[in-house]
Protein backbone atom coordinates (compact mmCIF):
# COMPACT_ATOMS: atom_id res chain seq x y z
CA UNK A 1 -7.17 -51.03 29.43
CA UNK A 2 -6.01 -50.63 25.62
CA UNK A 3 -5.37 -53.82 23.52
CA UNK A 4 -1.99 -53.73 22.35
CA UNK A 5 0.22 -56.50 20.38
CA UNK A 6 2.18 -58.97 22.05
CA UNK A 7 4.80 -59.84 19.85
CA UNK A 8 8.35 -59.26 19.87
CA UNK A 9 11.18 -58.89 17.42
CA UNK A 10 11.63 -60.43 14.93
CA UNK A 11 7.76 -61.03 14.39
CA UNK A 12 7.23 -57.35 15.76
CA UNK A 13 8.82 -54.94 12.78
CA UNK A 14 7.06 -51.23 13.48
CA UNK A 15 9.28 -50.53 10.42
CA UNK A 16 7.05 -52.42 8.18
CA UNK A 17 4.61 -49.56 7.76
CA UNK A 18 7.75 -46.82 7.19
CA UNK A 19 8.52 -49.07 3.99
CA UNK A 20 7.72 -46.50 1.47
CA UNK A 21 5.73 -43.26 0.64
CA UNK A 22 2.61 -44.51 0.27
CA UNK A 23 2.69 -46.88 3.18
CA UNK A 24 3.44 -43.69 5.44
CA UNK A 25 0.99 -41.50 3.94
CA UNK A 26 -1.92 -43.86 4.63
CA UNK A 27 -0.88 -44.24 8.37
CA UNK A 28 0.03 -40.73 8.73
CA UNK A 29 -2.05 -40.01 12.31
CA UNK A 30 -1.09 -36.02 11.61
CA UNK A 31 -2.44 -34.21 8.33
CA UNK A 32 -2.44 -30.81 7.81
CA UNK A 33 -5.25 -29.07 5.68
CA UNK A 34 -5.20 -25.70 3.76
CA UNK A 35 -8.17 -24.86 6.11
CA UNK A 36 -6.60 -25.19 9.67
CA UNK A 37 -4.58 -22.17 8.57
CA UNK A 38 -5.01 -18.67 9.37
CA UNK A 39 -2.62 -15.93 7.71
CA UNK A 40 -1.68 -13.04 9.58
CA UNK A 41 -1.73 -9.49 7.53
CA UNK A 42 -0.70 -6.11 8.67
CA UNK A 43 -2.30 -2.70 7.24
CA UNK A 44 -0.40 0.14 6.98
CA UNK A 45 -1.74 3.57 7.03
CA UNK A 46 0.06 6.21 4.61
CA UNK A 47 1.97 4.36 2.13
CA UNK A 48 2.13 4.05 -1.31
CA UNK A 49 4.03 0.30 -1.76
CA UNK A 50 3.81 -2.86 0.48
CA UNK A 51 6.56 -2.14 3.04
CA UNK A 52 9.08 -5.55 3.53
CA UNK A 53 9.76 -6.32 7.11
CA UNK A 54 13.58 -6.78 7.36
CA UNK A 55 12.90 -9.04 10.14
CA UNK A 56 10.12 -11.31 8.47
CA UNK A 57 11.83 -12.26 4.83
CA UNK A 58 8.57 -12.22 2.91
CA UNK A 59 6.15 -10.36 5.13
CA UNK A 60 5.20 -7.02 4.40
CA UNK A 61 2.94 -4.16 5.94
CA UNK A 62 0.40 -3.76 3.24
CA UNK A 63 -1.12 -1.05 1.23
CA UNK A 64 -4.96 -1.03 0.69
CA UNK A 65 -4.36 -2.64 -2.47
CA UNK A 66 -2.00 -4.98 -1.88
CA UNK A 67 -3.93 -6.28 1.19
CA UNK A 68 -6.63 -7.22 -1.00
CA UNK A 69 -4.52 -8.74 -3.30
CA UNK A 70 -2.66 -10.56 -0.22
CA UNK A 71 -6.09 -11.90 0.84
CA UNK A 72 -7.47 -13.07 -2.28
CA UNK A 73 -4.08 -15.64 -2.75
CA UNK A 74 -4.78 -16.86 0.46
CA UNK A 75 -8.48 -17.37 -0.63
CA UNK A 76 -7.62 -18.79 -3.80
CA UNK A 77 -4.88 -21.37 -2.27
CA UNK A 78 -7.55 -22.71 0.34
CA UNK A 79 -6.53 -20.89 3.50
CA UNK A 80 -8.97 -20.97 6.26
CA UNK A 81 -8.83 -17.71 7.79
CA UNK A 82 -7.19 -13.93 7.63
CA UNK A 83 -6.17 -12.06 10.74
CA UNK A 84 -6.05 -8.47 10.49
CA UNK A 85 -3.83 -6.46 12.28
CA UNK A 86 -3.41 -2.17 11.47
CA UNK A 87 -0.91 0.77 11.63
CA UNK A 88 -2.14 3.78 12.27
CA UNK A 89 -0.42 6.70 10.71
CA UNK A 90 -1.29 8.90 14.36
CA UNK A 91 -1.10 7.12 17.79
CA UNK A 92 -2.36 8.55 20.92
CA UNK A 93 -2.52 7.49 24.95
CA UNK A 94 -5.93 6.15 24.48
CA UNK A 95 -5.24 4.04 21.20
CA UNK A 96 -7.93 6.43 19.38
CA UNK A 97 -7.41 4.89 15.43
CA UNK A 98 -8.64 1.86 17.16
CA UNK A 99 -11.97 2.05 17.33
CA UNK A 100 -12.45 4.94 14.67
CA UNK A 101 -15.02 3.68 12.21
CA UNK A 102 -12.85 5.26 9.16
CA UNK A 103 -9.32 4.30 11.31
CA UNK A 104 -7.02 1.56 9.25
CA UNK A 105 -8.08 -1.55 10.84
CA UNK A 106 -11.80 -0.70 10.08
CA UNK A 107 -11.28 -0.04 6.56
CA UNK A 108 -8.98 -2.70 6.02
CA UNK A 109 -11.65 -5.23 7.23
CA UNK A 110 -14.31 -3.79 4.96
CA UNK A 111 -11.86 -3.89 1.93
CA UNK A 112 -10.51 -7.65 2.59
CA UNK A 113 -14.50 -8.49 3.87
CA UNK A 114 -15.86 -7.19 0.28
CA UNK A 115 -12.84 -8.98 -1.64
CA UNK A 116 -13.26 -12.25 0.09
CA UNK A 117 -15.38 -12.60 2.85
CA UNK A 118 -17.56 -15.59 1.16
CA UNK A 119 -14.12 -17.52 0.67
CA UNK A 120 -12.35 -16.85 4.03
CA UNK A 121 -13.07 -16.30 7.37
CA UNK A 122 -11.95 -12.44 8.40
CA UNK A 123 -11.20 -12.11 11.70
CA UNK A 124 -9.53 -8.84 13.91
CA UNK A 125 -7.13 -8.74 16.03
CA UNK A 126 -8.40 -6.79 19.33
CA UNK A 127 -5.80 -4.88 21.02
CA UNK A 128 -4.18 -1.56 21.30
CA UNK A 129 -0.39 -1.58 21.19
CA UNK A 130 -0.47 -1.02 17.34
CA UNK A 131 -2.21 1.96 18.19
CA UNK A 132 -1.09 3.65 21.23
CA UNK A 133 2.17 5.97 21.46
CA UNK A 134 3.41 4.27 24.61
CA UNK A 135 2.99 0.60 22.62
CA UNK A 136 0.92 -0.70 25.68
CA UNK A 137 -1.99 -3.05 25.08
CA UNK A 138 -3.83 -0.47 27.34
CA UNK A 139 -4.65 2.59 29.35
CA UNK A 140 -1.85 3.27 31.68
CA UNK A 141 -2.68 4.98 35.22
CA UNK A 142 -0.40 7.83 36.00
CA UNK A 143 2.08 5.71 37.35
CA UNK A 144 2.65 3.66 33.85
CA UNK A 145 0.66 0.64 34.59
CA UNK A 146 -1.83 -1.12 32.67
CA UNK A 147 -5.51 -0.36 34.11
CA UNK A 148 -7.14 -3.57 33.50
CA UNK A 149 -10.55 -2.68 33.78
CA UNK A 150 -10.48 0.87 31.73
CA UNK A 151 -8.46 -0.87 29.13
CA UNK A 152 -11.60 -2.82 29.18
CA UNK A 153 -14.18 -0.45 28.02
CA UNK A 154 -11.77 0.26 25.18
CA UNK A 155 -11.09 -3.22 23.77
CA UNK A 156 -15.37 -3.42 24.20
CA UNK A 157 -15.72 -0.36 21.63
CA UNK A 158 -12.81 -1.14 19.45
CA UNK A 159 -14.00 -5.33 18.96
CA UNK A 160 -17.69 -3.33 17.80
CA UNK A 161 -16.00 -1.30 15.78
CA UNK A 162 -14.37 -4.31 14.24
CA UNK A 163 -17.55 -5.99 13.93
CA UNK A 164 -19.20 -3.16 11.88
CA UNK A 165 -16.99 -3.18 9.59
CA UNK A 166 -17.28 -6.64 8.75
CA UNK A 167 -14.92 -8.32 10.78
CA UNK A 168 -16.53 -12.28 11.17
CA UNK A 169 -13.99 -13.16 14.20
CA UNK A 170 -13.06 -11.30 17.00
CA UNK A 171 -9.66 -11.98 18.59
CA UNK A 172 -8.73 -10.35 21.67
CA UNK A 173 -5.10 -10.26 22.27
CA UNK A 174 -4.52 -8.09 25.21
CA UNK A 175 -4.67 -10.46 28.05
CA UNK A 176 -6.64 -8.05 30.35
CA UNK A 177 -8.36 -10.18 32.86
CA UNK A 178 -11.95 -10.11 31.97
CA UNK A 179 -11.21 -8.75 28.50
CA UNK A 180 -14.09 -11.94 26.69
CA UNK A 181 -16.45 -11.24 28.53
CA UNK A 182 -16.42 -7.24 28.29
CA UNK A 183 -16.52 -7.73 24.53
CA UNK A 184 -19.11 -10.35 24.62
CA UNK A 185 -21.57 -7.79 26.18
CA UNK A 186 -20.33 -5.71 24.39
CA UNK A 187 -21.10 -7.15 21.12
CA UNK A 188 -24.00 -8.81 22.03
CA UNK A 189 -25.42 -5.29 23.29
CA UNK A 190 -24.95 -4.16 19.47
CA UNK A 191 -26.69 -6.74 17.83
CA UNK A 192 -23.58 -8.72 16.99
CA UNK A 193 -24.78 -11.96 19.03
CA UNK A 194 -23.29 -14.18 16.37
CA UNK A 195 -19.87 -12.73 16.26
CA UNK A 196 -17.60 -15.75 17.43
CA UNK A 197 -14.70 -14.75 19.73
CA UNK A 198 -11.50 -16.61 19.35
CA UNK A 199 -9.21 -16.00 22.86
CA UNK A 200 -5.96 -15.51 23.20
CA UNK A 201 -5.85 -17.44 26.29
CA UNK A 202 -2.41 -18.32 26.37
CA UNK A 203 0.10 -15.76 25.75
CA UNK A 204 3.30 -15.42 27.32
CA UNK A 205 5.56 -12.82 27.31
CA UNK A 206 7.93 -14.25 24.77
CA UNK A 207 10.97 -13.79 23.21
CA UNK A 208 9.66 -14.84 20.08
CA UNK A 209 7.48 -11.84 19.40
CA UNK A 210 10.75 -9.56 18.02
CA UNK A 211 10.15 -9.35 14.60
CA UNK A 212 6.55 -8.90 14.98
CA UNK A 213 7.24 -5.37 16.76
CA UNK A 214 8.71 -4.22 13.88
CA UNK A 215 5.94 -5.58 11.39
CA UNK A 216 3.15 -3.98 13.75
CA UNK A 217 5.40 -0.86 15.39
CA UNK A 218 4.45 -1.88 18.55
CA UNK A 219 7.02 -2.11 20.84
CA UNK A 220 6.54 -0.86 24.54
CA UNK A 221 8.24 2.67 24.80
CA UNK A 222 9.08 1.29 28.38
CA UNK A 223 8.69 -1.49 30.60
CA UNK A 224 7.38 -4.86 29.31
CA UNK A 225 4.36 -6.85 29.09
CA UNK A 226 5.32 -9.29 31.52
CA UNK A 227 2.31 -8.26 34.15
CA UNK A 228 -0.34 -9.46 31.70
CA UNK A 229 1.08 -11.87 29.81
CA UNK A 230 1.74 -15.20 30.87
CA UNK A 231 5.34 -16.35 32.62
CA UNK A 232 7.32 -18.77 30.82
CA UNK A 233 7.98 -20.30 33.36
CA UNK A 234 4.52 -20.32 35.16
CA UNK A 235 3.12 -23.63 35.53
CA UNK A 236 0.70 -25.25 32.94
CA UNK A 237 -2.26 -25.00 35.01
CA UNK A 238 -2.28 -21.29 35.27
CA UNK A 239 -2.64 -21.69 31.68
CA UNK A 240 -5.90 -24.08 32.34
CA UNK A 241 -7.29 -21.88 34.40
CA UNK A 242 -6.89 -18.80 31.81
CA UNK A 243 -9.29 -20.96 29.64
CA UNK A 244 -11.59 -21.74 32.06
CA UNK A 245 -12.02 -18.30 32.55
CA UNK A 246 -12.19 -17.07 28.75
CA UNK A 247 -14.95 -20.30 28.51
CA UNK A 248 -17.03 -19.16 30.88
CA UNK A 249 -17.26 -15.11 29.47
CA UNK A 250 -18.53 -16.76 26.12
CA UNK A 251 -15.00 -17.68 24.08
CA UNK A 252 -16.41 -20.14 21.59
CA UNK A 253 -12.22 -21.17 20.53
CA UNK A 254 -9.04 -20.20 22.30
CA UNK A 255 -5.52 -19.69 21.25
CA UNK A 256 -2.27 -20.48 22.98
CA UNK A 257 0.65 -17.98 21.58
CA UNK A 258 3.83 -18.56 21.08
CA UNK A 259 3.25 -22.43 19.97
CA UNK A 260 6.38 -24.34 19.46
CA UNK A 261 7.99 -23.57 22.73
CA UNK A 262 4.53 -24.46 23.82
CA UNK A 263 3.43 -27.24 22.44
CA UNK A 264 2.66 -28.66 26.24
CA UNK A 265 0.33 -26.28 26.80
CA UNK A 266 -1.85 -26.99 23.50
CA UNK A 267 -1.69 -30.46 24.81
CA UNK A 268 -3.06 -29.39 27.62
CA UNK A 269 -5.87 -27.20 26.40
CA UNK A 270 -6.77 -29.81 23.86
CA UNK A 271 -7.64 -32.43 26.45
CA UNK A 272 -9.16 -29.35 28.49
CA UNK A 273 -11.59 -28.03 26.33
CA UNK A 274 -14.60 -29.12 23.51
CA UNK A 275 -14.22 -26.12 21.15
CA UNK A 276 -11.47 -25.57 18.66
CA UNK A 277 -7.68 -25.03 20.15
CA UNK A 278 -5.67 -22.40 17.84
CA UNK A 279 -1.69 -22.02 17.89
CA UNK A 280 0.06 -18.92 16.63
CA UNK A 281 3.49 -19.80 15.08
CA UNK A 282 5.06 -16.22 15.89
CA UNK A 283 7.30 -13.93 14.08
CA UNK A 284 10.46 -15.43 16.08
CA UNK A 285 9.56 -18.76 15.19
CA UNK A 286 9.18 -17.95 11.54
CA UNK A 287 12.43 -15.50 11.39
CA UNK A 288 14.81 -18.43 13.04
CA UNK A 289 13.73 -20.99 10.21
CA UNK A 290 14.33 -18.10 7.67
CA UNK A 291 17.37 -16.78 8.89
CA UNK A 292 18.60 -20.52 8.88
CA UNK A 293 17.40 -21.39 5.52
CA UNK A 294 19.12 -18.13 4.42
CA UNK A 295 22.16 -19.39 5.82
CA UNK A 296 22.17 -22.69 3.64
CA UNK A 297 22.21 -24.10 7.55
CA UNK A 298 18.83 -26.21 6.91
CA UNK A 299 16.38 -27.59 4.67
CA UNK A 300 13.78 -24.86 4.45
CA UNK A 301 11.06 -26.71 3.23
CA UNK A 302 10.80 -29.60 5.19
CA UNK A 303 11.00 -27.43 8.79
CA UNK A 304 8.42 -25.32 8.12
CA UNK A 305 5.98 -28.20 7.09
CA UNK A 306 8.20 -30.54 10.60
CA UNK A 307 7.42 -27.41 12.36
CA UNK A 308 3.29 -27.53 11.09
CA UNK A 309 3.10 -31.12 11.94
CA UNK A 310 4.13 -30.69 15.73
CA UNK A 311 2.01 -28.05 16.70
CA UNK A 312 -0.85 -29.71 14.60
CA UNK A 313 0.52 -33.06 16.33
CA UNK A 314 -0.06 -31.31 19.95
CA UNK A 315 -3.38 -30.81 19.33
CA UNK A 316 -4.04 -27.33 17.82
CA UNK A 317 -6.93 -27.48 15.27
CA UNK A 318 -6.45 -24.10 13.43
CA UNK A 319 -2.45 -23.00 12.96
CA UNK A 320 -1.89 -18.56 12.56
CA UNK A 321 1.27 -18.71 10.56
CA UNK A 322 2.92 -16.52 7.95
CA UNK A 323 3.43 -19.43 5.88
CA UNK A 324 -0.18 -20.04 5.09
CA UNK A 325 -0.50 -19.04 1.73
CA UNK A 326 2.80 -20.75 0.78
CA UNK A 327 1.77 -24.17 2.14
CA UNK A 328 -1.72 -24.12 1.20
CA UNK A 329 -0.74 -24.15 -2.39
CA UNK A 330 1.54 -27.43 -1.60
CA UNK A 331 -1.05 -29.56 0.53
């Protein structure tokens, strides 16, 4: 049983310790750090200027040199990690440019690894909707599904792919059941035993994921992704037992995607597991605070960092958000 205080008002004031700034910052039981963040970047195949997304105010698909440049302010401003996610100029059924050692991902990884790789932590995203012509995470049977398992022996050869050229996380997205532990053998059977994989272990089929399609040209040509991907409306513990799963193929930290509409569910993982608990703060959830503060509706500032705290609040120990650059430089 916890000790707690006894007194009432007017002995009991909680707004003593809200008095002033300094009072608050030294009980603060939330702090964000330049190195819980990871910044999401998207390499472009085929162009000759940084591309803005009309949908992301400030994000852009990235040239090979301004990708570099991209990752070395993140460096510079403290940022934890990078997440790299590429645009092939071909697509194909099979997702081909994904595991092509000389395909845009691949040399975006070894460009960003060689500009910053001692500062940052360069991780991959592992998927193949960037990549096929269908925008699927997958191979689809002849009948337009998703084959789990064939899809994969594809994310295996495109997350060594990733690791060859440089890539110091791996971060399966796909949410093929199985998908950890395929690339754990995978990588482990290519002398990349000390690769860490980061899971994706909680990713609903969201709303919130809009403007992202556009940065990444991945939208599904048909259907949705709603047989893989999580259920909004599914209960928590299907969630639980998602990360059970990725533990036990050899995750060593797991993700829970969208994270504001889901801060529950980092709760949950957070008194679930004993390795680090990441939250992606998606392309919806950035593009409704921008679109707002456009607007002159709200205070642009102080959501993003209000929107930070929460999901930090909830429990997530590393934070993927397109504002990590930004609000390194102000912590």
């Amino acid at each position: 049983m916890s000790a707690h205080s006894g007194a009432r008002f007017p002995v009991a004031r909680p707004r003593r310790l809200r008095r002033d700034p300094v009072l608050r910052r030294m009980v603060a039981g939330t702090r964000l750090h330049p190195a819980d963040l990871i910044l999401p970047l998207f390499a472009k195949e085929g162009i000759d200027e940084p591309q803005p997304v009309a949908s992301m105010p400030g994000v852009f698909q990235h040239t090979r040199d301004s990708l570099r440049k991209a990752a070395r302010e993140a460096a510079e401003a403290g940022v934890g990690g990078l997440i790299l996610f590429g645009i092939p100029a071909v697509k194909d059924a099979r997702g081909s440019a994904a595991d092509d050692p000389d395909g845009v991902l691949q040399k975006a990884l070894r460009d960003v690894v060689s500009e910053v790789g001692d500062a940052i932590v360069v991780m991959a995203d592992t998927c193949l909707d960037e990549f096929t012509d269908h925008g699927h995470c997958g191979i689809l049977t002849p009948s337009g599904d998703v084959d789990n398992d064939a899809t994969l022996e594809r994310y295996a050869s495109v997350a060594v792919a990733q690791a060859e050229a440089g890539a110091q996380m791996i971060a399966p997205s796909g949410m093929m059941d199985g998908q950890v532990g395929a690339i754990r053998a995978a990588l482990d059977g290519a002398g990349h035993a000390g690769v860490p994989i980061l899971a994706y272990s909680a990713k609903y089929a969201s709303a919130f994921y809009g403007p992202f399609r556009d940065a990444a040209e991945c939208a599904p040509q048909f259907g949705d992704r709603s047989t893989h991907q999580q259920d909004p409306a599914g209960r928590v513990e299907e969630a639980l037992r998602e990360v059970r799963l990725d533990l036990a193929e050899g995750a060593d930290a797991v993700m829970v995607k969208p994270a504001l509409a889901y801060l529950d569910v980092i709760a949950a993982f957070r008194r679930e597991v004993d390795v680090p608990v990441a939250a992606y703060q998606v392309s919806g959830e950035y593009a409704m605070i921008e679109a707002a503060a456009a607007n002159g509706w709200v205070d642009r500032d102080r959501m993003i960092m209000e929107s930070l705290i929460a999901i930090k609040r909830a429990g997530a120990d590393l934070i993927l958000t397109y504002w990590a650059t930004e609000v390194a430089r102000t912590l």
